[in-house]
C-alpha atoms as a PDB file:
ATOM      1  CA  UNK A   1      18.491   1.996  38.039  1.00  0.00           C
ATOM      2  CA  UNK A   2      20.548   4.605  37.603  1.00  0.00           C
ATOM      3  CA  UNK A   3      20.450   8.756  38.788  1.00  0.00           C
ATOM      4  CA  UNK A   4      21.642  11.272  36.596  1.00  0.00           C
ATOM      5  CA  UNK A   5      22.251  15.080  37.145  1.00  0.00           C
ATOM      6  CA  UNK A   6      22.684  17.174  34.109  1.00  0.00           C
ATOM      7  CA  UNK A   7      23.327  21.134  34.320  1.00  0.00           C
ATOM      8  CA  UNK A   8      21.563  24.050  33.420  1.00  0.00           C
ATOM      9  CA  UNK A   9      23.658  25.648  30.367  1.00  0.00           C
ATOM     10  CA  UNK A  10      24.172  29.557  28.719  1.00  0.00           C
ATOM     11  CA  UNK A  11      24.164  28.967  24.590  1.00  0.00           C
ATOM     12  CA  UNK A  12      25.452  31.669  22.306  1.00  0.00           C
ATOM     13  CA  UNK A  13      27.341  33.990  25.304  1.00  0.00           C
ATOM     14  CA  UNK A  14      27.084  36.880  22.387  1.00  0.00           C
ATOM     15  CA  UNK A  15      29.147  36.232  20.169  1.00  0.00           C
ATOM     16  CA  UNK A  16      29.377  32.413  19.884  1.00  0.00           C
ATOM     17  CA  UNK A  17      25.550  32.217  18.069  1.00  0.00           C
ATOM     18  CA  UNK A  18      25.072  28.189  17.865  1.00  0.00           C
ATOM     19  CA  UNK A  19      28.477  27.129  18.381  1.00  0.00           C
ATOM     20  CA  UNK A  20      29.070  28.734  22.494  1.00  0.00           C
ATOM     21  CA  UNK A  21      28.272  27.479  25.392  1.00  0.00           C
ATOM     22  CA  UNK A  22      28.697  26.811  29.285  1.00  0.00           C
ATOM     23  CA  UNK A  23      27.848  24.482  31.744  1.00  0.00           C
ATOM     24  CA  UNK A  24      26.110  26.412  34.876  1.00  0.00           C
ATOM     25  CA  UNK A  25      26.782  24.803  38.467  1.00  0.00           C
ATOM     26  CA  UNK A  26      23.401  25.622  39.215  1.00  0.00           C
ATOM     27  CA  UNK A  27      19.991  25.235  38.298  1.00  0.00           C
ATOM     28  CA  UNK A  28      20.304  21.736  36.754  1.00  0.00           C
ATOM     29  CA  UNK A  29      17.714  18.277  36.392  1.00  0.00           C
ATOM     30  CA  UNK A  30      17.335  15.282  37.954  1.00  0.00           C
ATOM     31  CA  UNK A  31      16.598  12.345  35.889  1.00  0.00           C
ATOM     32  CA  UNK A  32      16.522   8.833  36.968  1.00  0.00           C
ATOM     33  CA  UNK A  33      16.090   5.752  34.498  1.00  0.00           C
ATOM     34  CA  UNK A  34      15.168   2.449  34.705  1.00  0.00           C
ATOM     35  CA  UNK A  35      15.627   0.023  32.013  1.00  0.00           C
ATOM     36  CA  UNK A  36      11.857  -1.141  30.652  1.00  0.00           C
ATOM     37  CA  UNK A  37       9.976  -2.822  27.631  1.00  0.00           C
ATOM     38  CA  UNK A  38       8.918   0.603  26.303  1.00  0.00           C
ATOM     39  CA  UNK A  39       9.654   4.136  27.122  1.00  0.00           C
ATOM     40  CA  UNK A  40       7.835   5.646  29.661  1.00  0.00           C
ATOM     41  CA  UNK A  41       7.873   9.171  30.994  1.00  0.00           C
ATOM     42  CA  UNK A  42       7.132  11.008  33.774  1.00  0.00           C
ATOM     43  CA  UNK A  43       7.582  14.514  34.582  1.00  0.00           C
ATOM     44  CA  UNK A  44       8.311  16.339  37.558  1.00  0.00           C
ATOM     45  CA  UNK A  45       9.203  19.895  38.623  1.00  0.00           C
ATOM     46  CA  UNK A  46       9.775  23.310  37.368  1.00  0.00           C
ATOM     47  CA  UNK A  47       7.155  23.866  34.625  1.00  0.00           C
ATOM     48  CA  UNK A  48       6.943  19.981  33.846  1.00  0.00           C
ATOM     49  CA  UNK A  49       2.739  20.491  33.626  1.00  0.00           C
ATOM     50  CA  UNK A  50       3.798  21.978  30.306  1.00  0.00           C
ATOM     51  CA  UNK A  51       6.017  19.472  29.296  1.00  0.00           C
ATOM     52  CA  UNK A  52       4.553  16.318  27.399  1.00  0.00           C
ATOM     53  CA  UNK A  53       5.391  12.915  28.893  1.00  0.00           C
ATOM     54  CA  UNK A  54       4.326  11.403  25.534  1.00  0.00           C
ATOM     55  CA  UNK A  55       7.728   9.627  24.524  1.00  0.00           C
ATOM     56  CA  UNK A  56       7.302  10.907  20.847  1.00  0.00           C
ATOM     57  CA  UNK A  57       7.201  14.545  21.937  1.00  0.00           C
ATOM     58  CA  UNK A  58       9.679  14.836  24.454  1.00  0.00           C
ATOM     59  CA  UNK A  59      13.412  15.212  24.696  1.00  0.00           C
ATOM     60  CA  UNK A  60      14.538  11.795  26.202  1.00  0.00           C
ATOM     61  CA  UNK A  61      12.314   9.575  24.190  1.00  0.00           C
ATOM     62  CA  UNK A  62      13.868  10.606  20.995  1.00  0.00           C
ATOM     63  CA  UNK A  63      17.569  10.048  22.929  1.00  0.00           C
ATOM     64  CA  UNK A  64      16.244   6.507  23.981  1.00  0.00           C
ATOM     65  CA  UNK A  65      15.210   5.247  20.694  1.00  0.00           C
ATOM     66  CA  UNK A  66      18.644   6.559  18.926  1.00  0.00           C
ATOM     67  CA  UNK A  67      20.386   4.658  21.595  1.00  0.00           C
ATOM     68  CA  UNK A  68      17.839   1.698  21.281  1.00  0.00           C
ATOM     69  CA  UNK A  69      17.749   1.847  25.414  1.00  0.00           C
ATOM     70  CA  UNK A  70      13.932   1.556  26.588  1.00  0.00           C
ATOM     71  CA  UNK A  71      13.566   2.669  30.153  1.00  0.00           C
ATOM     72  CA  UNK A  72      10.906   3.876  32.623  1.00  0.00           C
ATOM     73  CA  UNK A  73      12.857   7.597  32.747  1.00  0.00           C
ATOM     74  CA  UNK A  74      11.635  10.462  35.692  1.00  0.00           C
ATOM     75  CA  UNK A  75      12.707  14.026  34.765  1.00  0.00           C
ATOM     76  CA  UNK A  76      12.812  15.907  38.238  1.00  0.00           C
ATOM     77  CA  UNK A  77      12.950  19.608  36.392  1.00  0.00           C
ATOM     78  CA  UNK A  78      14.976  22.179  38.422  1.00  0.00           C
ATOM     79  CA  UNK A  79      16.043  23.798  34.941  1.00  0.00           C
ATOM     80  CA  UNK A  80      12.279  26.131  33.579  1.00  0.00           C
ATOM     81  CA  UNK A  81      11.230  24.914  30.423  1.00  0.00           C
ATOM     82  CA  UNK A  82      11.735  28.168  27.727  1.00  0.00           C
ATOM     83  CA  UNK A  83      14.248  29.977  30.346  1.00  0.00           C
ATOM     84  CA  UNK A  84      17.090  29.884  27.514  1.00  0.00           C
ATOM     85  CA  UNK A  85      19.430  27.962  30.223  1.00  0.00           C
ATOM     86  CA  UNK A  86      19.162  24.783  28.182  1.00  0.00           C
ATOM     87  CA  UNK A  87      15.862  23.080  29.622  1.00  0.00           C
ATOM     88  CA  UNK A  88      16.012  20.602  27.145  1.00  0.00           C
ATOM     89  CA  UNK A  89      18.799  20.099  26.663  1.00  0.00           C
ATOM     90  CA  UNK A  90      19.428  19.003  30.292  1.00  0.00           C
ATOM     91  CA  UNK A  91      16.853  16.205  30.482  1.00  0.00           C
ATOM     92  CA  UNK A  92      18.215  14.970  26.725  1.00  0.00           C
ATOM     93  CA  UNK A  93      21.881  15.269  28.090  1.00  0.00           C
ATOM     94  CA  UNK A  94      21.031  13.276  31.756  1.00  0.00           C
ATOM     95  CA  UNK A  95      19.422  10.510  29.401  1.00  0.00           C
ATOM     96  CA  UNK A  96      22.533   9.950  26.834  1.00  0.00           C
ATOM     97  CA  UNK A  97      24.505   9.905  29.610  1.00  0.00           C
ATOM     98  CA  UNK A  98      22.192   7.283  31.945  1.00  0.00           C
ATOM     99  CA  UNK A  99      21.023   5.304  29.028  1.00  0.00           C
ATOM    100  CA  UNK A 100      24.586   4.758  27.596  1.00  0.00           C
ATOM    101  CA  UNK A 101      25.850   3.788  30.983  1.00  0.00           C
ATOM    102  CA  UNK A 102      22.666   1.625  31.391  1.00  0.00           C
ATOM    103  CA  UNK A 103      23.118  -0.490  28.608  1.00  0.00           C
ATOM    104  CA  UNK A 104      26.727  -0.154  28.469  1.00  0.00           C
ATOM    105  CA  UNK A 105      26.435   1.162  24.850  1.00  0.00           C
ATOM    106  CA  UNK A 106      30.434   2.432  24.869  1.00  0.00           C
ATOM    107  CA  UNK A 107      29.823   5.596  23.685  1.00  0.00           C
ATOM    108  CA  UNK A 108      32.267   8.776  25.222  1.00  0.00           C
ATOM    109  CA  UNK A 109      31.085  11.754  26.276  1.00  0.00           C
ATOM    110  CA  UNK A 110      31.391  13.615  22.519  1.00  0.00           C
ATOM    111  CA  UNK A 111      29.502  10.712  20.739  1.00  0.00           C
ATOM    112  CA  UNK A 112      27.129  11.341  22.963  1.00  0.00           C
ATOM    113  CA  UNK A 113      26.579  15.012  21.947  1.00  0.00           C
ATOM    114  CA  UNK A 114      24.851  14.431  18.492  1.00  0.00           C
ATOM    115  CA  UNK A 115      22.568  11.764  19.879  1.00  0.00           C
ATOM    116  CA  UNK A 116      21.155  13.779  22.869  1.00  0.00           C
ATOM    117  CA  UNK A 117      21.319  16.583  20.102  1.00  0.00           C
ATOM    118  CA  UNK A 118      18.274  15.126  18.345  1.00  0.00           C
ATOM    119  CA  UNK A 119      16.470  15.102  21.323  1.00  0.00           C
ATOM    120  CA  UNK A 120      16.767  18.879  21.058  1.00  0.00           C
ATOM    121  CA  UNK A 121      15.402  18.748  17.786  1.00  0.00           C
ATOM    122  CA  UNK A 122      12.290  17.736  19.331  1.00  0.00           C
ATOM    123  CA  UNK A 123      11.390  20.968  20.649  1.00  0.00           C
ATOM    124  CA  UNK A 124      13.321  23.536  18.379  1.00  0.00           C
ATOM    125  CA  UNK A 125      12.792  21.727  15.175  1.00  0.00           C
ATOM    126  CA  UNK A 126      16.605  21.510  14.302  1.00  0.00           C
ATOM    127  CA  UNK A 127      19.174  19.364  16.236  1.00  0.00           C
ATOM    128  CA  UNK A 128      21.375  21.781  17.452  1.00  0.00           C
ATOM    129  CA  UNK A 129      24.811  20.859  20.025  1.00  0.00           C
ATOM    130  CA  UNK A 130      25.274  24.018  21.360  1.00  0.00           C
ATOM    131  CA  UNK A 131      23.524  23.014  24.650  1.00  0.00           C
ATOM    132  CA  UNK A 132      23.664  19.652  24.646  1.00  0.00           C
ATOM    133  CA  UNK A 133      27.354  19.795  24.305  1.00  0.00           C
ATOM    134  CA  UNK A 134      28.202  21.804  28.197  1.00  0.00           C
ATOM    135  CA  UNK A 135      25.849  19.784  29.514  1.00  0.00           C
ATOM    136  CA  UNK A 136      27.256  16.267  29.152  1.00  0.00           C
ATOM    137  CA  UNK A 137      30.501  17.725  28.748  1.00  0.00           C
ATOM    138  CA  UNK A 138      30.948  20.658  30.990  1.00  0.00           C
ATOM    139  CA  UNK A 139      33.120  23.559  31.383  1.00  0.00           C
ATOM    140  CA  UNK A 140      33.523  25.785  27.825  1.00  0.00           C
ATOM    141  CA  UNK A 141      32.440  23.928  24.630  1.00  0.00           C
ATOM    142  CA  UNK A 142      32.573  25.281  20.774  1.00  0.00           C
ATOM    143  CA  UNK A 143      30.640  23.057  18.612  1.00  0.00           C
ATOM    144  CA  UNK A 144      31.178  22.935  14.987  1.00  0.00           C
ATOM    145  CA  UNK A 145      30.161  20.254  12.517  1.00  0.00           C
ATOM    146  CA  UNK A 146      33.510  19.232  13.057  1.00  0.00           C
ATOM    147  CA  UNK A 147      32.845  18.101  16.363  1.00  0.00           C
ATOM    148  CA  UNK A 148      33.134  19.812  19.881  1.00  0.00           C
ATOM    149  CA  UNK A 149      36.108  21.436  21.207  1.00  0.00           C
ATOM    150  CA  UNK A 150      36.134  21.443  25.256  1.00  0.00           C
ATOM    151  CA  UNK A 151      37.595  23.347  27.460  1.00  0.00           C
ATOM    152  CA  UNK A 152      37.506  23.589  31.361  1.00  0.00           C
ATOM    153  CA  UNK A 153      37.225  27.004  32.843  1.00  0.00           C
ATOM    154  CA  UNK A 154      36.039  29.094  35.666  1.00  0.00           C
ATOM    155  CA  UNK A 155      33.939  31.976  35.493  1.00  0.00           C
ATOM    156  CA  UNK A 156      31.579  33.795  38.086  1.00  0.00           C
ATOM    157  CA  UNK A 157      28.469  34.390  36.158  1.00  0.00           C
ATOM    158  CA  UNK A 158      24.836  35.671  37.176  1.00  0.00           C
ATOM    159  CA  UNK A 159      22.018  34.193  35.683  1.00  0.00           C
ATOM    160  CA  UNK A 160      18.631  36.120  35.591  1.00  0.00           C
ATOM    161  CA  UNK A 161      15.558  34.436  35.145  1.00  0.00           C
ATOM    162  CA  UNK A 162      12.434  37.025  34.117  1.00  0.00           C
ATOM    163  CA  UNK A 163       8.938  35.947  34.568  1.00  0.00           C
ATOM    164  CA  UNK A 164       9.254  36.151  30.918  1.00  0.00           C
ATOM    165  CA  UNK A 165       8.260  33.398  28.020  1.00  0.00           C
ATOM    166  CA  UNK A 166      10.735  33.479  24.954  1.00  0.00           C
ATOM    167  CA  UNK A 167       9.966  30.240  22.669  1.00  0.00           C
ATOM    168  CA  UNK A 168      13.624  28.950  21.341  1.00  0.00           C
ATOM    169  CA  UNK A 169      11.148  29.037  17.635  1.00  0.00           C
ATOM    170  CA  UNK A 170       9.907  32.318  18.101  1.00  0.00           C
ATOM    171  CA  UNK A 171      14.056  33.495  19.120  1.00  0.00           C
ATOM    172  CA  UNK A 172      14.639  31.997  15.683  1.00  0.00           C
ATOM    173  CA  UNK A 173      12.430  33.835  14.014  1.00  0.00           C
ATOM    174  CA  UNK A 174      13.990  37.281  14.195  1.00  0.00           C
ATOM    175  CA  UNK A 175      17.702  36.250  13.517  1.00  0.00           C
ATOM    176  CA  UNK A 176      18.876  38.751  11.039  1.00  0.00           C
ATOM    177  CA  UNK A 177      19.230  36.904   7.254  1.00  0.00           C
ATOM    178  CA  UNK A 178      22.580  38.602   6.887  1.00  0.00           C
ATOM    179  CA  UNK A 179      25.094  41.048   8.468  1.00  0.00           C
ATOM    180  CA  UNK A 180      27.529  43.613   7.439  1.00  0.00           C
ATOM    181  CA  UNK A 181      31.113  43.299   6.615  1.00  0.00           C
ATOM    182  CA  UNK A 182      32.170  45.278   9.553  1.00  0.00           C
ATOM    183  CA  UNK A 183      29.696  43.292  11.772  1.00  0.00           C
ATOM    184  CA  UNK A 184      31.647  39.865  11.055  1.00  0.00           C
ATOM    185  CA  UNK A 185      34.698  41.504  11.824  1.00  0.00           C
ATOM    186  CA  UNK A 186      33.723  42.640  15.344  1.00  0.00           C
ATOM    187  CA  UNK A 187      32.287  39.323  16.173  1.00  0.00           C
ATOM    188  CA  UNK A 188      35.021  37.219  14.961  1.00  0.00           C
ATOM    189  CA  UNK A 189      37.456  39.420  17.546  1.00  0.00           C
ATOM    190  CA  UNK A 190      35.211  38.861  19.987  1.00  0.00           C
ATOM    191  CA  UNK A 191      34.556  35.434  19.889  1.00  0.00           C
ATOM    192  CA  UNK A 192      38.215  35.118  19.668  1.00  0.00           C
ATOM    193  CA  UNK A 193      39.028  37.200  23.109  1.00  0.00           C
ATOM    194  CA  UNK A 194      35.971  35.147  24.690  1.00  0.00           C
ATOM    195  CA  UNK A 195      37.543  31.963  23.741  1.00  0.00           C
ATOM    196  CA  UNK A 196      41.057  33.557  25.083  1.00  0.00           C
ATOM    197  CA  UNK A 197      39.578  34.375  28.232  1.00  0.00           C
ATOM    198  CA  UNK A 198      37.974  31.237  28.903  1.00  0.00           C
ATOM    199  CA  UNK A 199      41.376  29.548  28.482  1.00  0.00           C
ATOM    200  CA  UNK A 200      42.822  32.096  30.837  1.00  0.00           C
ATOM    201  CA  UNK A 201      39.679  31.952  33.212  1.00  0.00           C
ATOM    202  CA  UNK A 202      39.859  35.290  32.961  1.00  0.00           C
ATOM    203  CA  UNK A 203      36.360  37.565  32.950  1.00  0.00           C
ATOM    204  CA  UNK A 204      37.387  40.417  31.706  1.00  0.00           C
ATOM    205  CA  UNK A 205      38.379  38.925  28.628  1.00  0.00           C
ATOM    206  CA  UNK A 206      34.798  36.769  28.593  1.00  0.00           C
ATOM    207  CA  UNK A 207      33.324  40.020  29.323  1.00  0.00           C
ATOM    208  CA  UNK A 208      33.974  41.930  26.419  1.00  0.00           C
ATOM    209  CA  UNK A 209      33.906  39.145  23.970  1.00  0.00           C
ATOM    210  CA  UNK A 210      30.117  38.653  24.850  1.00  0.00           C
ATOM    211  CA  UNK A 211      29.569  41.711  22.453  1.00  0.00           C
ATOM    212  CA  UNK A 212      27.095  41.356  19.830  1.00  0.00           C
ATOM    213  CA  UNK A 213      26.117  43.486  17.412  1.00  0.00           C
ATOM    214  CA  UNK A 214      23.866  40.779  14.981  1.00  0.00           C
ATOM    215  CA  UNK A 215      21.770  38.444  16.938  1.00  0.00           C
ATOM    216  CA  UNK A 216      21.220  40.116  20.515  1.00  0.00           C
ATOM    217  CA  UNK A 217      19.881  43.286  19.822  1.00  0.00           C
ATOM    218  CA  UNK A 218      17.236  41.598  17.709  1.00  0.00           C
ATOM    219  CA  UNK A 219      16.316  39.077  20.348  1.00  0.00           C
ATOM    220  CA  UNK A 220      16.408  41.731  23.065  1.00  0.00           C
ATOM    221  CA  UNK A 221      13.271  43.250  21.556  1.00  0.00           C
ATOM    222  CA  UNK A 222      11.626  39.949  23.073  1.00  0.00           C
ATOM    223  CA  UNK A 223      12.463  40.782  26.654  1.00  0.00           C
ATOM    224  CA  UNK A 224      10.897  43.582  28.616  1.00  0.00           C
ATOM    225  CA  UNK A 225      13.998  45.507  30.468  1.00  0.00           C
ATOM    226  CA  UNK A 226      16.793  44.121  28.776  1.00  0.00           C
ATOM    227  CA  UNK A 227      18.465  47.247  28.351  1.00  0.00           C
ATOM    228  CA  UNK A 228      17.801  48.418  31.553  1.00  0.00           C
ATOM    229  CA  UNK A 229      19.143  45.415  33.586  1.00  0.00           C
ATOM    230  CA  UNK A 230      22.071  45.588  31.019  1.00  0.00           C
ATOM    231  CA  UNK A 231      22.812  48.937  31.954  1.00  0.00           C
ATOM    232  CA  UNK A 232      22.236  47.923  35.394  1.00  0.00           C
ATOM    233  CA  UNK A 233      24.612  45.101  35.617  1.00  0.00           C
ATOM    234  CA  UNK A 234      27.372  46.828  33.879  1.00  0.00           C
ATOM    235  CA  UNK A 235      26.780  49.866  36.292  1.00  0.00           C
ATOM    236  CA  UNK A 236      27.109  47.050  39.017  1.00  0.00           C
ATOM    237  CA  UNK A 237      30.880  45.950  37.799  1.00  0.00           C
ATOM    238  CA  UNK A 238      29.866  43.281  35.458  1.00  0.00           C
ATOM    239  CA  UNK A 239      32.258  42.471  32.911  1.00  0.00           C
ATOM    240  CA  UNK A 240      29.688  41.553  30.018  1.00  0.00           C
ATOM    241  CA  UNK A 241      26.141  40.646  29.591  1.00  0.00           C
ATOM    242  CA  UNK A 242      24.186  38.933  27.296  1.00  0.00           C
ATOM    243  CA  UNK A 243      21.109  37.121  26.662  1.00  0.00           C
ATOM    244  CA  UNK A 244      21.609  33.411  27.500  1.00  0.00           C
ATOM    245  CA  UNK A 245      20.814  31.375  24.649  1.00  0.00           C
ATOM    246  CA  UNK A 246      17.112  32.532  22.891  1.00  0.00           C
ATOM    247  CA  UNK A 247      16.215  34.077  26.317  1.00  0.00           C
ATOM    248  CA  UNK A 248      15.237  35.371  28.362  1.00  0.00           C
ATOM    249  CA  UNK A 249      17.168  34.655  31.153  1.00  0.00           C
ATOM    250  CA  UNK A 250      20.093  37.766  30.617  1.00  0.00           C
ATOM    251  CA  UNK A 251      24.009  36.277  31.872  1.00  0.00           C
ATOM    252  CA  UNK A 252      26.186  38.502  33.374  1.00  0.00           C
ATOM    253  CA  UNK A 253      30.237  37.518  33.502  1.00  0.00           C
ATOM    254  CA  UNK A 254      32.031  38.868  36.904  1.00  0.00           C
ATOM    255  CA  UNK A 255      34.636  38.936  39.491  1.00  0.00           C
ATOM    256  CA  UNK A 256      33.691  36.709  42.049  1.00  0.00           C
ATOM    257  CA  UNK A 257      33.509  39.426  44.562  1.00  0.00           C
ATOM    258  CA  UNK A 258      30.662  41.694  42.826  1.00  0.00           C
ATOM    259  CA  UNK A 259      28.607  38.666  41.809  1.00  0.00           C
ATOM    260  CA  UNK A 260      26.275  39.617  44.942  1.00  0.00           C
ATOM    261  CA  UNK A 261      26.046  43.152  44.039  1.00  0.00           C
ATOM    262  CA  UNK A 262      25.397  42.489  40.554  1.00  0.00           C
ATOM    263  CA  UNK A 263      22.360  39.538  41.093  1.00  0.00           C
ATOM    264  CA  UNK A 264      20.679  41.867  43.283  1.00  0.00           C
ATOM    265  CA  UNK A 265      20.822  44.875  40.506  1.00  0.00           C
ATOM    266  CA  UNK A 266      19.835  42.963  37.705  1.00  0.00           C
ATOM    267  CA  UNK A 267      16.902  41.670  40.128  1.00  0.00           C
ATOM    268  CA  UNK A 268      15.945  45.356  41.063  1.00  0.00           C
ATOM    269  CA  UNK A 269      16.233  46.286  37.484  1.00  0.00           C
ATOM    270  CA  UNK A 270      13.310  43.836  36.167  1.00  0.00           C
ATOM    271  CA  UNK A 271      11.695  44.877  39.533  1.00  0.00           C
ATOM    272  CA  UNK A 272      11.679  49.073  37.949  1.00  0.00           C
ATOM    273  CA  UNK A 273      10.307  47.254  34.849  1.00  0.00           C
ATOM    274  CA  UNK A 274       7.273  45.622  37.081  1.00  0.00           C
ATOM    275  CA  UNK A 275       8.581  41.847  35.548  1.00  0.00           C
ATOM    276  CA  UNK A 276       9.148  39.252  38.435  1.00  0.00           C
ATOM    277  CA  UNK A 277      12.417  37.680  37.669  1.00  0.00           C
ATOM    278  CA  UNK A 278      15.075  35.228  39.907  1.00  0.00           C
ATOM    279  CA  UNK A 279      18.774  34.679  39.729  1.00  0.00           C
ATOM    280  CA  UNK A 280      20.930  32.611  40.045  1.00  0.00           C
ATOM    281  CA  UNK A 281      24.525  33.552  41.386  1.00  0.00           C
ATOM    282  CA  UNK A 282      26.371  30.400  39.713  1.00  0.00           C
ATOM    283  CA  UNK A 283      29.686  29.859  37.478  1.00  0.00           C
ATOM    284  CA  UNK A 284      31.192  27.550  34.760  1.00  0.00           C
ATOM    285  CA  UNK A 285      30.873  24.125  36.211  1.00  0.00           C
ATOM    286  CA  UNK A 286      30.939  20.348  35.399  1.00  0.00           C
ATOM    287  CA  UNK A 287      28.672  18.080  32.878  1.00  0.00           C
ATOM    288  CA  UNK A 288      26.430  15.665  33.687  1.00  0.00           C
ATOM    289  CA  UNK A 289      26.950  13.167  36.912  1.00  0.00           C
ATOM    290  CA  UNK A 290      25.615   9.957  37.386  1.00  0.00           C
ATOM    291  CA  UNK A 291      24.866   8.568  40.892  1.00  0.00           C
END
């Protein structure tokens, strides 16, 4: 039997759509698996009454029958289902990782990232690596479809979770079909100073490369008070803020020393809007343990 814990991640960050993302120290799941005739699943946790435990509709089953690894697996949720912090993603990423080390399949951490990948496929309809990829592999990951690029860095973010439901299908949905000349040009500098900064673990630099001038402002029409915590968190001495992944939970890159100041604003901001919302004060951290 073996314990896995698998982070909560931030997709996108702007100006990375589908190929960005981050591994979160904090919120993150629990999943422990035990190896079995037949997939079984039970869920626990943070939203899990919405989740199916039918094998053939949930992340991990799809994982376990790639990796032919049966196992009795419990998903202990501490990452909300339809937060856009990677919910599954996490449970998909703890079971690559526990099932491969289970049955001693030999696979490394990157082979690893299209397999749990198609677990995400489940729920979104497409198997994207944008989440999966942080989560078993931590730190700063760009995933192309030439593989994934990692890269270890350290950033204070703020994650803010409004009482808010944003489908990762329904985020899809409004994606703009196309985008101006002048559009690609700003996003491709900031992706670039993003990726610079992250290299430099420097925030200022991940700040303004979470600019996006394409995909966010469509998708912040699907959360009440983004542009008011926005505002807010800028006002605060945030360095950049974005929606993380489809939404709605809204990142914020900082100093460490205003991450306090800024979680509480961004909290009072939904507050003014009369939306419940948490947060998390977190930062870039590792990929999935097992115990």
């Amino acid at each position: 039997m073996l314990t896995v814990r698998a982070p909560a991640t931030s997709a996108n960050l702007g100006s990375g759509f589908d190929v960005f993302g981050v591994a979160l120290e904090r919120p993150a799941d629990v999943v422990r698996l035990e190896k079995a005739d037949r997939v079984t699943i039970e869920m626990t946790g943070a939203g899990s009454q919405y989740i199916p435990e039918d094998p053939d509709k949930n992340t991990v089953g799809a994982v376990a029958e790639a990796l032919d690894a049966p196992a009795h697996i419990q998903i202990d949720k501490g990452v909300r289902p339809a937060s856009g912090l990677g919910s599954s993603a996490a449970s998909a990423a703890a079971a690559a990782v526990g099932l491969n080390e289970l049955y001693d399949r030999g696979y490394s951490r990157e082979e690893l990232v299209p397999i749990a990948a198609k677990g995400e496929a489940v729920v979104s309809g497409d198997a994207h690596d944008d989440n999966v990829a942080p989560s078993i592999m931590g730190g700063f990951t760009i995933a192309t479809d030439k593989g994934v690029t990692q890269v270890d860095a350290d950033i204070p973010l703020v994650a803010c979770l409004p009482d808010i439901v944003v489908s990762t299908r329904d985020a899809r949905n409004v994606v703009p079909e196309t985008a101006r000349v002048d559009q690609m040009v700003e996003t491709v500098g900031n992706a670039a100073s993003l990726t610079t900064g992250m290299h430099r673990d420097d925030p200022e630099l991940v700040g303004q490369g979470m600019h996006d001038t394409v995909v966010t402002p469509a998708r912040a029409q699907l959360i009440d008070g983004y542009e008011q915590v926005r505002e807010a968190a800028l006002a605060a001495g945030a360095t950049g803020v974005t929606i993380s992944g489809a939404g709605p939970t809204v990142i914020a890159a900082c100093a460490e020393e205003d991450r306090r100041k800024i979680a509480s604003t961004m909290l009072d901001a939904f507050g003014e809007r009369g939306v419940d919302a948490r947060v998390y004060q977190t930062r870039i951290g590792g990929g999935a343990e097992v115990f």
